[in-house]
Protein backbone atom coordinates (compact mmCIF):
# COMPACT_ATOMS: atom_id res chain seq x y z
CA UNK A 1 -31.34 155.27 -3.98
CA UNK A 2 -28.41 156.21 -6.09
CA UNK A 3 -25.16 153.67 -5.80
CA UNK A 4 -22.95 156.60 -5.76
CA UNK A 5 -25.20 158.12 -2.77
CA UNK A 6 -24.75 155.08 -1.05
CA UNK A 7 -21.19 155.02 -1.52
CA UNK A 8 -20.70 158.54 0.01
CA UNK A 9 -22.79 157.76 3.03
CA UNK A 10 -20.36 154.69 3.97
CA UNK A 11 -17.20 156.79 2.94
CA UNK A 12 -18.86 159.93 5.65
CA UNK A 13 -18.86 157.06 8.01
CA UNK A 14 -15.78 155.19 7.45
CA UNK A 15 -13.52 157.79 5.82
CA UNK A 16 -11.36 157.31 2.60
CA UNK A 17 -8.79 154.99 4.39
CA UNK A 18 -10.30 153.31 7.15
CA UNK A 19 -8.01 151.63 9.76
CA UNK A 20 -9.95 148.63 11.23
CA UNK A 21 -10.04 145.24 9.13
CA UNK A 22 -13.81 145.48 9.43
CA UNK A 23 -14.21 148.62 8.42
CA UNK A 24 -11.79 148.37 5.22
CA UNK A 25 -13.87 144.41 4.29
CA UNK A 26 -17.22 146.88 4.04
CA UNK A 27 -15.66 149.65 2.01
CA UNK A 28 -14.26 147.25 -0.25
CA UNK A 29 -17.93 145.31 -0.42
CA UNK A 30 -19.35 148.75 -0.98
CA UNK A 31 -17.33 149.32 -4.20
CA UNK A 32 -18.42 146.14 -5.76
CA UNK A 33 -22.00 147.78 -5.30
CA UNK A 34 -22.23 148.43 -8.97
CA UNK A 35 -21.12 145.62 -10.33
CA UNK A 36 -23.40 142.80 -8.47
CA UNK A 37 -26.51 142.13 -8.26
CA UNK A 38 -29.04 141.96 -5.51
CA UNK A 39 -29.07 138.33 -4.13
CA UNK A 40 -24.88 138.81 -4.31
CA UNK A 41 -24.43 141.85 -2.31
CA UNK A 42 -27.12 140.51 0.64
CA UNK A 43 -25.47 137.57 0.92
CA UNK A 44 -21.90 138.91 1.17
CA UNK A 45 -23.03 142.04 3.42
CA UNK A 46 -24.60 138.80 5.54
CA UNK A 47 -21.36 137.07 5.55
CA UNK A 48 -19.97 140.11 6.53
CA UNK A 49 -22.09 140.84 9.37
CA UNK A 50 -21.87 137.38 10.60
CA UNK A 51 -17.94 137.36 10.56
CA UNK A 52 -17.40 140.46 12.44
CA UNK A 53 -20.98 140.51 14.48
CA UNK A 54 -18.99 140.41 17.91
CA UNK A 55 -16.67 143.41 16.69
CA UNK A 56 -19.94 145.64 16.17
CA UNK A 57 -20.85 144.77 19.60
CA UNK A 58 -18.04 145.97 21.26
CA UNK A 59 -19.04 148.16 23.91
CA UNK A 60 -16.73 151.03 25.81
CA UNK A 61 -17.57 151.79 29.27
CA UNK A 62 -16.73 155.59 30.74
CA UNK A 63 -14.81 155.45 33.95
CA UNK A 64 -16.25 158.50 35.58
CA UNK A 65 -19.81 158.24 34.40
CA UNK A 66 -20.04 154.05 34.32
CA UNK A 67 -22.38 154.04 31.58
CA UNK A 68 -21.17 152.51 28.26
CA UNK A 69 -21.46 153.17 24.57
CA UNK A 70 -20.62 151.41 21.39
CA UNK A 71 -16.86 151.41 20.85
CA UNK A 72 -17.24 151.41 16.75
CA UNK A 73 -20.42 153.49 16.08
CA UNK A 74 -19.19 154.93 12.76
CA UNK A 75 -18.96 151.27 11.50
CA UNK A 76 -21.98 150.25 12.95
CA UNK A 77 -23.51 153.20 11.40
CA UNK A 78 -22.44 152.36 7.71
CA UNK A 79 -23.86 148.65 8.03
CA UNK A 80 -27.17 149.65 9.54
CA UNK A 81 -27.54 152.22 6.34
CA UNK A 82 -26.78 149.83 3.72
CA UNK A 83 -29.51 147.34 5.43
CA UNK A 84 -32.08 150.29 5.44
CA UNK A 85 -31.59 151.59 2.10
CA UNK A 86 -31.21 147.50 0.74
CA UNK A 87 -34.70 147.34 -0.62
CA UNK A 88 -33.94 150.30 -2.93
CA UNK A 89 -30.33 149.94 -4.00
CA UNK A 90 -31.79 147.34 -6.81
CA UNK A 91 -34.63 148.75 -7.88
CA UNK A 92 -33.39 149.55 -11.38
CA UNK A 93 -32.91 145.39 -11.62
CA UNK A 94 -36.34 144.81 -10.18
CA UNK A 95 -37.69 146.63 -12.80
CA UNK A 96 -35.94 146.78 -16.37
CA UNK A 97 -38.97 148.05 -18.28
CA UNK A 98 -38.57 151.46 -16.49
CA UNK A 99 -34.93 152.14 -17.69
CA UNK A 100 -34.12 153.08 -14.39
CA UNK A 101 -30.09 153.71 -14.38
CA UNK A 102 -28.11 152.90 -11.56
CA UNK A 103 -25.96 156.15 -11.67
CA UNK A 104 -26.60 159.92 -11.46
CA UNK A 105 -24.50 160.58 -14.75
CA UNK A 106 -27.26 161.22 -16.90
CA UNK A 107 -28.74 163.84 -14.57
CA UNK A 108 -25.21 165.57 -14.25
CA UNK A 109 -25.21 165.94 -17.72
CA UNK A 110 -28.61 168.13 -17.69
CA UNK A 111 -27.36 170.04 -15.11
CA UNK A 112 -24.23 170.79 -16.48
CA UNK A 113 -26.09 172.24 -19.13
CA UNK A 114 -28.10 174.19 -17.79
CA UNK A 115 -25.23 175.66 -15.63
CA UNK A 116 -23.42 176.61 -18.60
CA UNK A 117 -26.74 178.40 -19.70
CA UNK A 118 -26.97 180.23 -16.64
CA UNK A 119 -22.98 180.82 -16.76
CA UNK A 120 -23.77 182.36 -20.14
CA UNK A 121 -25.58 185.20 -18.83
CA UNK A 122 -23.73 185.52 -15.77
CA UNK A 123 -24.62 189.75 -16.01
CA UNK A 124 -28.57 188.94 -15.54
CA UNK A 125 -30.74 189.16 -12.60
CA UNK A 126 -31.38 185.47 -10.70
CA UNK A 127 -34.90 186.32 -11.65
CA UNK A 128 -34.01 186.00 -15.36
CA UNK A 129 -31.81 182.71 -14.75
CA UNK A 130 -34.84 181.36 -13.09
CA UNK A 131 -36.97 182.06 -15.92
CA UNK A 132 -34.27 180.43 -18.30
CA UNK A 133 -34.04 177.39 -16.40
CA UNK A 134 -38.16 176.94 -16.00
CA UNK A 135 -38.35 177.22 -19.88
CA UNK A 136 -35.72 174.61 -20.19
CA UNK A 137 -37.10 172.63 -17.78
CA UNK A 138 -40.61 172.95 -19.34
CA UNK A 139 -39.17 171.93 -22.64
């Protein structure tokens, strides 16, 4: 898993400018996502968790219906995908012989490209442009 995928996924969950303190602590932890390392960013997403464990449990309750739901599910929704995706966030560390990079940047490059290729010969049929990108891609 990509940092900068990981970083979109909490900012879909807790927008650009969150509002609650907790919320605005685990955007701000997210950031420093690149520029840690493993054991660093588990043990401050820990502290994290521990610190504002009874705020995730907050619970609404519906006065007509009576049944309840979690008052900050957006939030609780962010923290429960960094813990998932945890054990592949590092794996470019846990394995330096692969020259795995962190980023997508070298992969935008290719594709950017390859757009301009396609851009090129913007008059052709999309069954020549796939043709051109297969022989690139072959390459």
């Amino acid at each position: 898993m990509y940092h900068f995928h990981q970083k979109q996924i909490i900012t879909r969950y807790l927008t650009n400018n969150p509002k609650p303190e907790a919320s605005i602590e685990l955007k701000r932890l997210t950031k420093k996502l690149c520029e840690t390392d493993e054991n660093s960013f588990v043990s401050a997403l820990d502290t994290w968790h521990i610190r504002w464990s009874s705020f995730l449990k907050g619970r609404t309750t519906d006065p007509v219906t009576g049944r309840w739901h979690h008052t900050h599910k957006r939030l609780r929704s962010a923290y429960r995908s960094l813990r998932l995706n945890l054990p592949y966030l590092f794996t470019y560390q846990k394995y330096p012989e692969l020259n795995i990079p962190n980023t997508t940047n070298s992969l935008d490059g290719c594709l950017a490209y390859l757009k301009e290729l396609i851009r090129v010969h913007r008059g052709s049929k999309k069954s020549l442009k796939n043709k051109i990108v297969e022989e690139i891609l072959w390459k």
